[in-house]
C-alpha atoms as a PDB file:
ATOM      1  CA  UNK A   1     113.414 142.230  -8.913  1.00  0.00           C
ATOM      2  CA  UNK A   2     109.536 143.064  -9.780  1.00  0.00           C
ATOM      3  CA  UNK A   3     108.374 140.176  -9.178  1.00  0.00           C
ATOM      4  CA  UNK A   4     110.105 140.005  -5.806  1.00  0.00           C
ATOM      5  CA  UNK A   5     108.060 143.288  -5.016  1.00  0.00           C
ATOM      6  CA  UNK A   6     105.046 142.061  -6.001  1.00  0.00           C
ATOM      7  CA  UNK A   7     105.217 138.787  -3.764  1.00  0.00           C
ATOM      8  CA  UNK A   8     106.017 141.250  -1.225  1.00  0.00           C
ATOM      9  CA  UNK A   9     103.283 142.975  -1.808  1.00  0.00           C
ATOM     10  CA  UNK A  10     100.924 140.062  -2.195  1.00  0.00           C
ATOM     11  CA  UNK A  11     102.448 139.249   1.365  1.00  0.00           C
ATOM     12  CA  UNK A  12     101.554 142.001   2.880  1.00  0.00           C
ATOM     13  CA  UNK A  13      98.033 142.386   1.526  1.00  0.00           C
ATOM     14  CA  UNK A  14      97.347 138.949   2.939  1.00  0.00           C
ATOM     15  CA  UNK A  15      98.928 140.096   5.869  1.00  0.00           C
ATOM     16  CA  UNK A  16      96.468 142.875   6.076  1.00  0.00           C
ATOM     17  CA  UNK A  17      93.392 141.342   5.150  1.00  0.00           C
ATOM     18  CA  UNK A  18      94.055 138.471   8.052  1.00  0.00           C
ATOM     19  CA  UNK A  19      94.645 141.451  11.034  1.00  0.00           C
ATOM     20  CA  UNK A  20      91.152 142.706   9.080  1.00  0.00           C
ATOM     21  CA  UNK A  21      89.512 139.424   9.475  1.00  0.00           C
ATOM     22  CA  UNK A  22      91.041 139.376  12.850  1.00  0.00           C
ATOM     23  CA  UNK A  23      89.884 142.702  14.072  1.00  0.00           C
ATOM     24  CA  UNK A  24      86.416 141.707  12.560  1.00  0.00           C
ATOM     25  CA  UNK A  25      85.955 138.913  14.571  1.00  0.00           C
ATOM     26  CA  UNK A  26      87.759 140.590  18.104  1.00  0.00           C
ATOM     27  CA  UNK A  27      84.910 143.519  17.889  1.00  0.00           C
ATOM     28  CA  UNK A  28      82.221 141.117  17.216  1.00  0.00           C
ATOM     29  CA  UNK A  29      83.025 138.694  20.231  1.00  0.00           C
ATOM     30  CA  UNK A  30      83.562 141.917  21.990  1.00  0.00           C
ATOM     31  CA  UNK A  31      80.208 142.911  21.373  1.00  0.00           C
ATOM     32  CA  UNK A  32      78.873 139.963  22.258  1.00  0.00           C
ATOM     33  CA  UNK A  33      80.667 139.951  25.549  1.00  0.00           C
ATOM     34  CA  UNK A  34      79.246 143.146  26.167  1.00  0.00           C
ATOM     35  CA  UNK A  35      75.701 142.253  25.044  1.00  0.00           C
ATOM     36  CA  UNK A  36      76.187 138.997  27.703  1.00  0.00           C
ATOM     37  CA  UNK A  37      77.381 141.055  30.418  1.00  0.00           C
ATOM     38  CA  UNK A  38      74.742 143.829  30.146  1.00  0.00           C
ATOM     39  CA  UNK A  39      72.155 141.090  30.410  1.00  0.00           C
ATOM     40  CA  UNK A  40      73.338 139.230  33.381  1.00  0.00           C
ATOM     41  CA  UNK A  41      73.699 142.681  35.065  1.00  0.00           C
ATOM     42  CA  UNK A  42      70.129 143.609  34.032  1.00  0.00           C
ATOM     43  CA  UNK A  43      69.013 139.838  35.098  1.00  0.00           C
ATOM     44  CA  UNK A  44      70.649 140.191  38.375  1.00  0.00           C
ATOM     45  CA  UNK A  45      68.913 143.630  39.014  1.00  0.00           C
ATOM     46  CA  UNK A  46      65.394 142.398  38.021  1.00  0.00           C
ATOM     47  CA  UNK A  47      66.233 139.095  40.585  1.00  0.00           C
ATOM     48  CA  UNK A  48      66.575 141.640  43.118  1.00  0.00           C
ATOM     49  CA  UNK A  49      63.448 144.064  42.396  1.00  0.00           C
ATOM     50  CA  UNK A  50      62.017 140.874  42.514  1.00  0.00           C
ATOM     51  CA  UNK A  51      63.229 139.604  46.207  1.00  0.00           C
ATOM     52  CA  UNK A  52      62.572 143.219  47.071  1.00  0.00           C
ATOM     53  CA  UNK A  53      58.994 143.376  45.936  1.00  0.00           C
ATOM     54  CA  UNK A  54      58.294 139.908  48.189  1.00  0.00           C
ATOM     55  CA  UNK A  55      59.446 141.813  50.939  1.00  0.00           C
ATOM     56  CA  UNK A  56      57.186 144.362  50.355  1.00  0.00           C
ATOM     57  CA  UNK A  57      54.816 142.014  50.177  1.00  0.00           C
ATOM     58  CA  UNK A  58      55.226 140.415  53.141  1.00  0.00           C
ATOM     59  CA  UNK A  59      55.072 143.526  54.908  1.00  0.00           C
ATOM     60  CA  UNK A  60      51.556 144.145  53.345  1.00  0.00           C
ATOM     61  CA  UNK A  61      50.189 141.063  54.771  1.00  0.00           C
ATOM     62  CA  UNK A  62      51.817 141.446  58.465  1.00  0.00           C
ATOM     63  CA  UNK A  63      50.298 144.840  58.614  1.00  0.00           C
ATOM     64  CA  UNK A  64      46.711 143.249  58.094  1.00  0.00           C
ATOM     65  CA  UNK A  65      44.607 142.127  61.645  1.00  0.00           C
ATOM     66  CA  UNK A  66      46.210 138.985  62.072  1.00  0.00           C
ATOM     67  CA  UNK A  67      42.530 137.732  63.165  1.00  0.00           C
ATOM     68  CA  UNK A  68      40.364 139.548  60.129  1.00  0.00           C
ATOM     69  CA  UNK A  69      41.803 139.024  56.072  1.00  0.00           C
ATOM     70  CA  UNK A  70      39.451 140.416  53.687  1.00  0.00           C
ATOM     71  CA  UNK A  71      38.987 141.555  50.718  1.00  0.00           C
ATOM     72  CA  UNK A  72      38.709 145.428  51.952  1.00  0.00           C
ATOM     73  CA  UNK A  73      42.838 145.516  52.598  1.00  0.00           C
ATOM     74  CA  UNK A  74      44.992 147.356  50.754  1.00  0.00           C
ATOM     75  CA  UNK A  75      46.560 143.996  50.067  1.00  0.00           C
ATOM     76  CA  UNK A  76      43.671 142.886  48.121  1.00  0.00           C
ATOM     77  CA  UNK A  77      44.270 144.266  44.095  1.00  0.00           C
ATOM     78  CA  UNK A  78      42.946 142.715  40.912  1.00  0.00           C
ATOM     79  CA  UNK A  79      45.613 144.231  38.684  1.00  0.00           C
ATOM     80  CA  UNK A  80      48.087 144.158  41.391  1.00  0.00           C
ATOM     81  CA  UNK A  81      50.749 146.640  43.045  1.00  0.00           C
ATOM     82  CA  UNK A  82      53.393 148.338  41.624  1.00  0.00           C
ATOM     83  CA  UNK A  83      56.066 149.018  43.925  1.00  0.00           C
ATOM     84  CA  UNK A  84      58.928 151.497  42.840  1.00  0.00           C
ATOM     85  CA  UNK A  85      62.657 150.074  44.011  1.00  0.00           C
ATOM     86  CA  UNK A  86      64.948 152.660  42.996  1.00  0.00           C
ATOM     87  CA  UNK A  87      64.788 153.740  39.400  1.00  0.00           C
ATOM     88  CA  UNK A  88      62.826 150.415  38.475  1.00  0.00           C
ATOM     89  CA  UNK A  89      59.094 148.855  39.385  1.00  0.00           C
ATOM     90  CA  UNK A  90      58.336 145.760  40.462  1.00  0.00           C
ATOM     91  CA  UNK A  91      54.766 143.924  39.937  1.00  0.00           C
ATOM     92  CA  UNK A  92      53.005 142.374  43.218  1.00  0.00           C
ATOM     93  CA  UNK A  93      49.698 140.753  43.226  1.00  0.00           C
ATOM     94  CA  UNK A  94      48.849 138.833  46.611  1.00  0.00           C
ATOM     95  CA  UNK A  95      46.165 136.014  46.753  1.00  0.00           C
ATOM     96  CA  UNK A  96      44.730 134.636  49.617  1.00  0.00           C
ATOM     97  CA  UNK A  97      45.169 130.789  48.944  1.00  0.00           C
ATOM     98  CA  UNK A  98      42.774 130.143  52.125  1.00  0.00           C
ATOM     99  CA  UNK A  99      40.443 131.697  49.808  1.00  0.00           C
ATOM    100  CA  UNK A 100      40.720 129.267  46.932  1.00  0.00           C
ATOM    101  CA  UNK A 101      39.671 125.019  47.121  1.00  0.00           C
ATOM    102  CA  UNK A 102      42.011 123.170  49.122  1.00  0.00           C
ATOM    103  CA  UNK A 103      42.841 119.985  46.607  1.00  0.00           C
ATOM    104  CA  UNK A 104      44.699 117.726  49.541  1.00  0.00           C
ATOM    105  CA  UNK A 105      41.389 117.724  51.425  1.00  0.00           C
ATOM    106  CA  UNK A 106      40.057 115.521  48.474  1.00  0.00           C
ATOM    107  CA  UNK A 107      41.172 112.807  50.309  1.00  0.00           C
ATOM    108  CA  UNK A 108      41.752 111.364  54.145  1.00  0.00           C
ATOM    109  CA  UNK A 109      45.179 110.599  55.366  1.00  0.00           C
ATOM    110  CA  UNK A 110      44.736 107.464  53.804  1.00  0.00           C
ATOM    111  CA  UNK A 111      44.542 108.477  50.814  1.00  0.00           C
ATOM    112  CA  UNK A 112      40.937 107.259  50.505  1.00  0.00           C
ATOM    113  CA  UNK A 113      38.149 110.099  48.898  1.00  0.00           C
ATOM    114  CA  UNK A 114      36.461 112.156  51.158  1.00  0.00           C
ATOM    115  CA  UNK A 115      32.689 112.188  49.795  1.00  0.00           C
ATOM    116  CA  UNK A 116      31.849 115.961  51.084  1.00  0.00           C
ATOM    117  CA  UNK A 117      34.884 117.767  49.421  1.00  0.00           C
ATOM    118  CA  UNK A 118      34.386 115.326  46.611  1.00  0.00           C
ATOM    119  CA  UNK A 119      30.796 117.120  46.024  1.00  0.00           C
ATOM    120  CA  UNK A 120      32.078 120.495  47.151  1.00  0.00           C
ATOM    121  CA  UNK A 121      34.911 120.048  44.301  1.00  0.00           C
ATOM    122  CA  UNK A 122      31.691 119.566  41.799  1.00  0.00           C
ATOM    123  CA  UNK A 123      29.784 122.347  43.027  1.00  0.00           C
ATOM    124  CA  UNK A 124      32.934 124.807  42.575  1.00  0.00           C
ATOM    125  CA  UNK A 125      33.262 123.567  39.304  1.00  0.00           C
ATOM    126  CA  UNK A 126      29.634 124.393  38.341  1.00  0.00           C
ATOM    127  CA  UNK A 127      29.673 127.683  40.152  1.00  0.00           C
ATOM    128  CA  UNK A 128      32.831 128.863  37.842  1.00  0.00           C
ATOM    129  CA  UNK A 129      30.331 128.780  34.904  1.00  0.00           C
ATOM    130  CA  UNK A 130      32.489 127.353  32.065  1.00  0.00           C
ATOM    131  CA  UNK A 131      31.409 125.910  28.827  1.00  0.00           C
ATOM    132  CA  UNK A 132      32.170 122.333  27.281  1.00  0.00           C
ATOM    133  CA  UNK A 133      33.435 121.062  30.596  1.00  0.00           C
ATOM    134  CA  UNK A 134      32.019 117.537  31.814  1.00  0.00           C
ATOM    135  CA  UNK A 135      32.248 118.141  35.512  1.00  0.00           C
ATOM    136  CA  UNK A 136      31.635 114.703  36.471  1.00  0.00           C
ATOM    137  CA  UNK A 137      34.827 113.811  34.040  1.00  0.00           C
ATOM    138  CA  UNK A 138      36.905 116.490  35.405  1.00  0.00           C
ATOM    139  CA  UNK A 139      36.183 115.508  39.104  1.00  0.00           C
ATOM    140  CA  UNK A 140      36.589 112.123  39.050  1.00  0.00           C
ATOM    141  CA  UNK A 141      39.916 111.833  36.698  1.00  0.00           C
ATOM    142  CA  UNK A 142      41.667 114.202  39.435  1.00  0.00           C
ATOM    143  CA  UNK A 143      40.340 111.726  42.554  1.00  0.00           C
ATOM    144  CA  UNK A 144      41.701 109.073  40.565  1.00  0.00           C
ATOM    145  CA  UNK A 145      45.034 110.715  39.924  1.00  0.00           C
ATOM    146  CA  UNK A 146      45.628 111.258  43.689  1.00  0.00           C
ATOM    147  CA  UNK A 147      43.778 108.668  45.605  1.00  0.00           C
ATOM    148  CA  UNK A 148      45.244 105.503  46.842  1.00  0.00           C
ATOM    149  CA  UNK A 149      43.784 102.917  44.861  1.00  0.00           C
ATOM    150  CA  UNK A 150      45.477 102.553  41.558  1.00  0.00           C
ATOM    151  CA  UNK A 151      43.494  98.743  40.431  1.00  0.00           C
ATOM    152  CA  UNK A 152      41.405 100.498  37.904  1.00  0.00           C
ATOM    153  CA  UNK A 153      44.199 103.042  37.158  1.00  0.00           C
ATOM    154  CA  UNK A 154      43.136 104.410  33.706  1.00  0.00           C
ATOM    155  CA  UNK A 155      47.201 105.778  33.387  1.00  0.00           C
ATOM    156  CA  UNK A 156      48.767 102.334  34.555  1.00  0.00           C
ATOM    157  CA  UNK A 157      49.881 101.925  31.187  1.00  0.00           C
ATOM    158  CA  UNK A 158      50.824 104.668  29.966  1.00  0.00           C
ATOM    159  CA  UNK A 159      54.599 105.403  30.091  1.00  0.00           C
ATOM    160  CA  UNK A 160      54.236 108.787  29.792  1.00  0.00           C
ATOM    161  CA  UNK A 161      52.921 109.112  32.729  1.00  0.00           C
ATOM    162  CA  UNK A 162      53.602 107.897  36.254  1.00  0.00           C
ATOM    163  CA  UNK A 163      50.611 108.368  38.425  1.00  0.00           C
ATOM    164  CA  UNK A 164      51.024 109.591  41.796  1.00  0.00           C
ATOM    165  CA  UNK A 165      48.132 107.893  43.966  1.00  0.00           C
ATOM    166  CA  UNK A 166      49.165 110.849  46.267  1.00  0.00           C
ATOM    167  CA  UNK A 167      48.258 114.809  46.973  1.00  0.00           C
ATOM    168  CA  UNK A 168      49.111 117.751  44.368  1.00  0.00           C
ATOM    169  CA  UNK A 169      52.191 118.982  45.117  1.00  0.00           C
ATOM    170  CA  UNK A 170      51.982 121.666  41.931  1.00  0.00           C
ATOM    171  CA  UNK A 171      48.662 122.928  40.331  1.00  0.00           C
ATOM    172  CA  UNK A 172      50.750 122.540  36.635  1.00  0.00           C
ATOM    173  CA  UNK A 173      50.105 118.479  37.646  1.00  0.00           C
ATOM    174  CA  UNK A 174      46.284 119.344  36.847  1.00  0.00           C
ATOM    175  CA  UNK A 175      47.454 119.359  32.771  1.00  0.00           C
ATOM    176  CA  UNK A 176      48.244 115.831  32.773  1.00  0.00           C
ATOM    177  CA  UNK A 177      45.356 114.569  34.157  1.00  0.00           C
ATOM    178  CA  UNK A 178      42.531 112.872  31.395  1.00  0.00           C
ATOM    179  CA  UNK A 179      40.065 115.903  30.304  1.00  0.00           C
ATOM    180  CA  UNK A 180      41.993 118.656  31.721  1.00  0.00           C
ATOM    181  CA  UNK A 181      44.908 117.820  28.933  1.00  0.00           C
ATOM    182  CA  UNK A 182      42.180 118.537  26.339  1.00  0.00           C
ATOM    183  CA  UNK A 183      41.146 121.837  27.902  1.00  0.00           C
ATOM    184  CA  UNK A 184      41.600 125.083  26.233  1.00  0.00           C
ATOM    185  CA  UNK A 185      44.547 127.099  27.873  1.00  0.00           C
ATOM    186  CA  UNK A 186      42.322 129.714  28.927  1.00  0.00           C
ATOM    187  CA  UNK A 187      39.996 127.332  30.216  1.00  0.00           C
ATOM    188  CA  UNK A 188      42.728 125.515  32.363  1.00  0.00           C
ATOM    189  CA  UNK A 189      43.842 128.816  33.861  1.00  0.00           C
ATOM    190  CA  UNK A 190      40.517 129.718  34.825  1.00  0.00           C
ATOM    191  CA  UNK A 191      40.310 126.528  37.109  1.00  0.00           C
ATOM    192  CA  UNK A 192      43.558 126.338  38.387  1.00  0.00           C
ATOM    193  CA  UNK A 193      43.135 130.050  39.673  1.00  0.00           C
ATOM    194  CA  UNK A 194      40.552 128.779  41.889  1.00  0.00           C
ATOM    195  CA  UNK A 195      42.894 125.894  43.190  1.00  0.00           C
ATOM    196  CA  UNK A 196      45.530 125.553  46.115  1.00  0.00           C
ATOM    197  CA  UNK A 197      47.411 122.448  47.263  1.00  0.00           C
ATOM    198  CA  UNK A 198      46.863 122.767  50.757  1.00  0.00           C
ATOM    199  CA  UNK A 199      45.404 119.925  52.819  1.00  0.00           C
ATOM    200  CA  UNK A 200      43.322 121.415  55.556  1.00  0.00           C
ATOM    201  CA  UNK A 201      39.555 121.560  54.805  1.00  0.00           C
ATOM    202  CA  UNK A 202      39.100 125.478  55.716  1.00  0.00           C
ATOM    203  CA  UNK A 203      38.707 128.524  53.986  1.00  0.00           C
ATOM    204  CA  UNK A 204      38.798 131.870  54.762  1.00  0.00           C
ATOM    205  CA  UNK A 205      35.091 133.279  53.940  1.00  0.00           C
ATOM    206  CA  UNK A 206      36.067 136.761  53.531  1.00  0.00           C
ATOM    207  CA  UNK A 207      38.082 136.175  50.408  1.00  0.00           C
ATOM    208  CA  UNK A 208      36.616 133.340  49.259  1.00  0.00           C
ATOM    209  CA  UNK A 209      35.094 133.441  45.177  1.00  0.00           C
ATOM    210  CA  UNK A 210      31.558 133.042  44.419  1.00  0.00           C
ATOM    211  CA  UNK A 211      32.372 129.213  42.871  1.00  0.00           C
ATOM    212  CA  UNK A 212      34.095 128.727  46.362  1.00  0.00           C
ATOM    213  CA  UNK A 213      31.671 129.492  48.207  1.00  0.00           C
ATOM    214  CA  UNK A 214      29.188 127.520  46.758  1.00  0.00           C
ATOM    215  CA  UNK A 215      31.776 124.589  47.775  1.00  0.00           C
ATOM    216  CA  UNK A 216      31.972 125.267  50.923  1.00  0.00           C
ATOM    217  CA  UNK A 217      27.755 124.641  51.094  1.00  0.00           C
ATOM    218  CA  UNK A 218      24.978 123.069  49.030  1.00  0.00           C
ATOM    219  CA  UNK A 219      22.779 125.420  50.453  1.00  0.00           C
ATOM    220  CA  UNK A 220      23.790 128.288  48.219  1.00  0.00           C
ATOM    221  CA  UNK A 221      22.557 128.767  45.343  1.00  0.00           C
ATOM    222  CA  UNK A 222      24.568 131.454  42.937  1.00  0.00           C
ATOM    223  CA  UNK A 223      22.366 134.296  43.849  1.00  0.00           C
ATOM    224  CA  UNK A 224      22.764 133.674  47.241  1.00  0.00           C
ATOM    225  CA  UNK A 225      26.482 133.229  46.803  1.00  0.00           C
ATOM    226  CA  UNK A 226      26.972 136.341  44.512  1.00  0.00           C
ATOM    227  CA  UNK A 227      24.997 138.539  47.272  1.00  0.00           C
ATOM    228  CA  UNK A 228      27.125 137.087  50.615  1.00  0.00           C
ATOM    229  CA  UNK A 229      30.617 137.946  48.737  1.00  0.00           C
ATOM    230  CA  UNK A 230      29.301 141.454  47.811  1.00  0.00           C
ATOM    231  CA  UNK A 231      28.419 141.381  51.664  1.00  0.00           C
ATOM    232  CA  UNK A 232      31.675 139.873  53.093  1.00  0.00           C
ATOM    233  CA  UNK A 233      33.939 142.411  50.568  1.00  0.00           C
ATOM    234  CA  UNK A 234      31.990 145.134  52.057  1.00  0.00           C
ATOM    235  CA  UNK A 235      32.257 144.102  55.899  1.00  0.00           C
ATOM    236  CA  UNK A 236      34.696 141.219  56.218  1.00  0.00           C
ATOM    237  CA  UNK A 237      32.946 138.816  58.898  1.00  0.00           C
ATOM    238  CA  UNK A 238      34.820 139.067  62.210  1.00  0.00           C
ATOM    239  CA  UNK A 239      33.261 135.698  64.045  1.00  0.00           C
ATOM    240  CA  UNK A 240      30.457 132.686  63.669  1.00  0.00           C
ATOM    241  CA  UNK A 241      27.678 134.687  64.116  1.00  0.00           C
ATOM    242  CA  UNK A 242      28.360 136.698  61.428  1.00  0.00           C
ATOM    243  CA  UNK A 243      27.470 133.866  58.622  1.00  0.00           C
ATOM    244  CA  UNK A 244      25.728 130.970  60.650  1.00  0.00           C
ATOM    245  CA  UNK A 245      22.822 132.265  60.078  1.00  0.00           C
ATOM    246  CA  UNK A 246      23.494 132.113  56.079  1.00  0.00           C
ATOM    247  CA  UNK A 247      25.432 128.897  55.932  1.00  0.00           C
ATOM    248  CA  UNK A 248      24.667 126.811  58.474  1.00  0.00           C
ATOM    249  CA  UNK A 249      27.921 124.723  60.650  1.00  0.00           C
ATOM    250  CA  UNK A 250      26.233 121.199  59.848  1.00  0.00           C
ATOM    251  CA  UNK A 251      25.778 121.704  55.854  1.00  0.00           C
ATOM    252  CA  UNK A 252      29.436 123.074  55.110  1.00  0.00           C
ATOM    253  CA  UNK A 253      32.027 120.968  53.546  1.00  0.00           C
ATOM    254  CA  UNK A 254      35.237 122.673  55.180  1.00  0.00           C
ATOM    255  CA  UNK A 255      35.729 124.768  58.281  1.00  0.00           C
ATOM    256  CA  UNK A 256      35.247 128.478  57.693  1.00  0.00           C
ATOM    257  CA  UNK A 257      38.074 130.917  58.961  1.00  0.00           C
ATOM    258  CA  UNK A 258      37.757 134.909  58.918  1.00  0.00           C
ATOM    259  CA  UNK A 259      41.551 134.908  58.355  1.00  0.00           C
ATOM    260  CA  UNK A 260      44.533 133.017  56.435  1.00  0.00           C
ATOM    261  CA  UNK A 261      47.574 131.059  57.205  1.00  0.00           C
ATOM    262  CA  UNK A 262      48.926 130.802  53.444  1.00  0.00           C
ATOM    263  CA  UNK A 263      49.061 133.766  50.838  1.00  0.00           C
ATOM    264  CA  UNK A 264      50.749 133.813  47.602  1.00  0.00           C
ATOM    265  CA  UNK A 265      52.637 136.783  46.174  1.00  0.00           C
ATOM    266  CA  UNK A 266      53.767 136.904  42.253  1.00  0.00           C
ATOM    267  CA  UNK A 267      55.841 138.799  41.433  1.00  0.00           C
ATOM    268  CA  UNK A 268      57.622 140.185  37.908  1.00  0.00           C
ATOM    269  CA  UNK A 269      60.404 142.792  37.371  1.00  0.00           C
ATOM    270  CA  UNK A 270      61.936 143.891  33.789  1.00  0.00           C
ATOM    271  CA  UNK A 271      65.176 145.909  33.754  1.00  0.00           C
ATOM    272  CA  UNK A 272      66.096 146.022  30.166  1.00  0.00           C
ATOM    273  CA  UNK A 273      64.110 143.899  28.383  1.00  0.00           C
ATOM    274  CA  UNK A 274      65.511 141.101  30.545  1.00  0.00           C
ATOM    275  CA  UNK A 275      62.068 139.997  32.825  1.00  0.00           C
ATOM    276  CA  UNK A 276      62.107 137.612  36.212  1.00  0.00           C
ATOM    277  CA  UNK A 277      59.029 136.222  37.582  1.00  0.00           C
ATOM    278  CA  UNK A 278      58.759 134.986  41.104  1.00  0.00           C
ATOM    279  CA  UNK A 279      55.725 132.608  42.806  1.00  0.00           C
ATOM    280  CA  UNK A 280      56.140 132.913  46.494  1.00  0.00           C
ATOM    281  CA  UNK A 281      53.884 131.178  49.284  1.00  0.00           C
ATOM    282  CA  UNK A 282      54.256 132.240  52.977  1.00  0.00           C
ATOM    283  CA  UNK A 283      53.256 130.340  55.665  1.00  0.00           C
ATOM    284  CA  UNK A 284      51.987 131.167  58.886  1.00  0.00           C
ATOM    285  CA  UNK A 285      55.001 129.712  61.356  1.00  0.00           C
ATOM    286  CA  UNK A 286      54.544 128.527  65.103  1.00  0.00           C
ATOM    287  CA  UNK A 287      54.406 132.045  66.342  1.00  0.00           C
ATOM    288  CA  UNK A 288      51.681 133.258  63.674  1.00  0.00           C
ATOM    289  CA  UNK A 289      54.180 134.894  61.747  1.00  0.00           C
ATOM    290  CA  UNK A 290      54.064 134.799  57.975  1.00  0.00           C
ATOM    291  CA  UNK A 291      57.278 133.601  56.546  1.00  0.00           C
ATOM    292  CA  UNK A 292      58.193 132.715  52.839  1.00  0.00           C
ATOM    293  CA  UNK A 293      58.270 128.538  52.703  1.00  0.00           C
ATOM    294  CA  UNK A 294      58.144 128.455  48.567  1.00  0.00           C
ATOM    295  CA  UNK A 295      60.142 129.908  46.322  1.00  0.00           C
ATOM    296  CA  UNK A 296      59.647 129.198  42.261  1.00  0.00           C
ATOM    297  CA  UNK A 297      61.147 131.607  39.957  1.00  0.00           C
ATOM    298  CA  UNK A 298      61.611 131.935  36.422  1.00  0.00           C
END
């Protein structure tokens, strides 16, 4: 009879210790089903302060003078905007990518190097100011990554990468190419920031860099360039006459605008401890509207 009890109790000790284990393991999937749906709630939220703050943004850049983008706008901030969506903030900082060198205008439609924004590619290079770069290197490994004449390809062989003999399509591409893969990150940055994909040979004066606008002429030299962009980010010019007189129509490399058909707006949110991060281009559309025609997020 006692030892009947004491299976019994043996039983139900076992018993208990399984609904233990079993109420251990219920509260700790519970928990993480909580801690899962918290963060795709908080994830969604920042996705939308996000898509929020590039509509802000867009209405920054149509309330500019659709003929006049400078650097006096309220647009125009080095640490960027923070705008406030409800109880949250959302980071915008808005480039000008008229302002920056336009990489597709490295070569002609057929894909064969234009000479002049070859040079003007150098001369940006050199007005940026960087140490241990070999300009020359740098220059001539990206024409050789996007022209069309892959005989001498210096990649053809290597598996890792295919070569496209064609424009940039995304300034990450620049890593890959020879002597820009052995550039410090910082260093990298520094050039891409300077970069746009674009294909048109213009650039908008008024926000254009020092380094860019030393591109756009071989008449500049850096003083020169450092005193016309404290000029144009005092007074933006509004026409020709404004810079002819400093840069000359027959010695520039690209077509100079007073305005922009392409901005950039990136954008973060965080809504507990969950972050998004958005790169958006607009485009100028038929009716010289600015509309959003890339979308990258993170």
């Amino acid at each position: 009879m006692g030892s009947n009890r004491g299976a019994a109790l043996l039983i139900v000790l076992a018993i208990v210790a399984l609904l233990s284990v079993a109420v251990v393991q219920f509260q700790r999937e519970a928990r993480v089903e909580r801690t899962y749906a918290a963060n795709t709630l908080a994830a969604l939220e920042a996705q939308g302060l996000v898509r929020s703050g590039a509509a802000a943004g867009v209405a920054l850049i149509r309330a500019e003078d659709p003929d006049v983008l400078g650097r006096d706008g309220y647009w125009n901030s080095e640490v960027g905007h923070l705008i406030p969506v409800g109880e949250n903030t959302v980071s915008l900082k808005i480039e000008d990518q008229y302002g920056k060198f336009p990489l597709g205008a490295l070569i002609d439609k057929d894909g064969v190097p234009v000479l002049k924004m070859v040079d003007a590619y150098k001369r940006l290079l050199e007005g940026m100011e960087l140490e241990d770069i070999d300009i020359e290197e740098l220059t001539w490994a990206l024409v050789d990554w996007i022209d069309d004449d892959s005989t001498d390809d210096q990649y053809e062989f290597n598996e890792n990468f295919v070569v496209p003999n064609s424009p940039i399509e995304h300034l990450d591409e620049l890593g890959r190419i020879t002597g820009y893969d052995q550039l410090a990150p910082e260093t990298l940055a520094a050039i891409l920031s300077y970069l746009d994909t674009r294909a048109e040979a213009e650039v908008n004066v008024n926000t254009a860099s020092v380094p860019m606008l030393m591109g756009l002429t071989p008449t500049l030299t850096i003083e020169e360039a450092e005193d016309l962009y404290a000029q144009l980010g005092e007074a933006p010019a509004e026409a020709e006459a404004a810079i002819s007189g400093i840069i000359p129509i027959s010695a520039r490399a690209m077509k100079a605008l007073f305005s922009s058909n392409r901005i950039r707006l990136i954008l973060s949110a965080d809504v507990r401890d969950v972050r998004r991060e958005a790169d958006c281009i607009l485009e100028k559309d038929k009716d010289d509207v600015f509309r959003i025609a890339d979308w990258t997020q993170n």
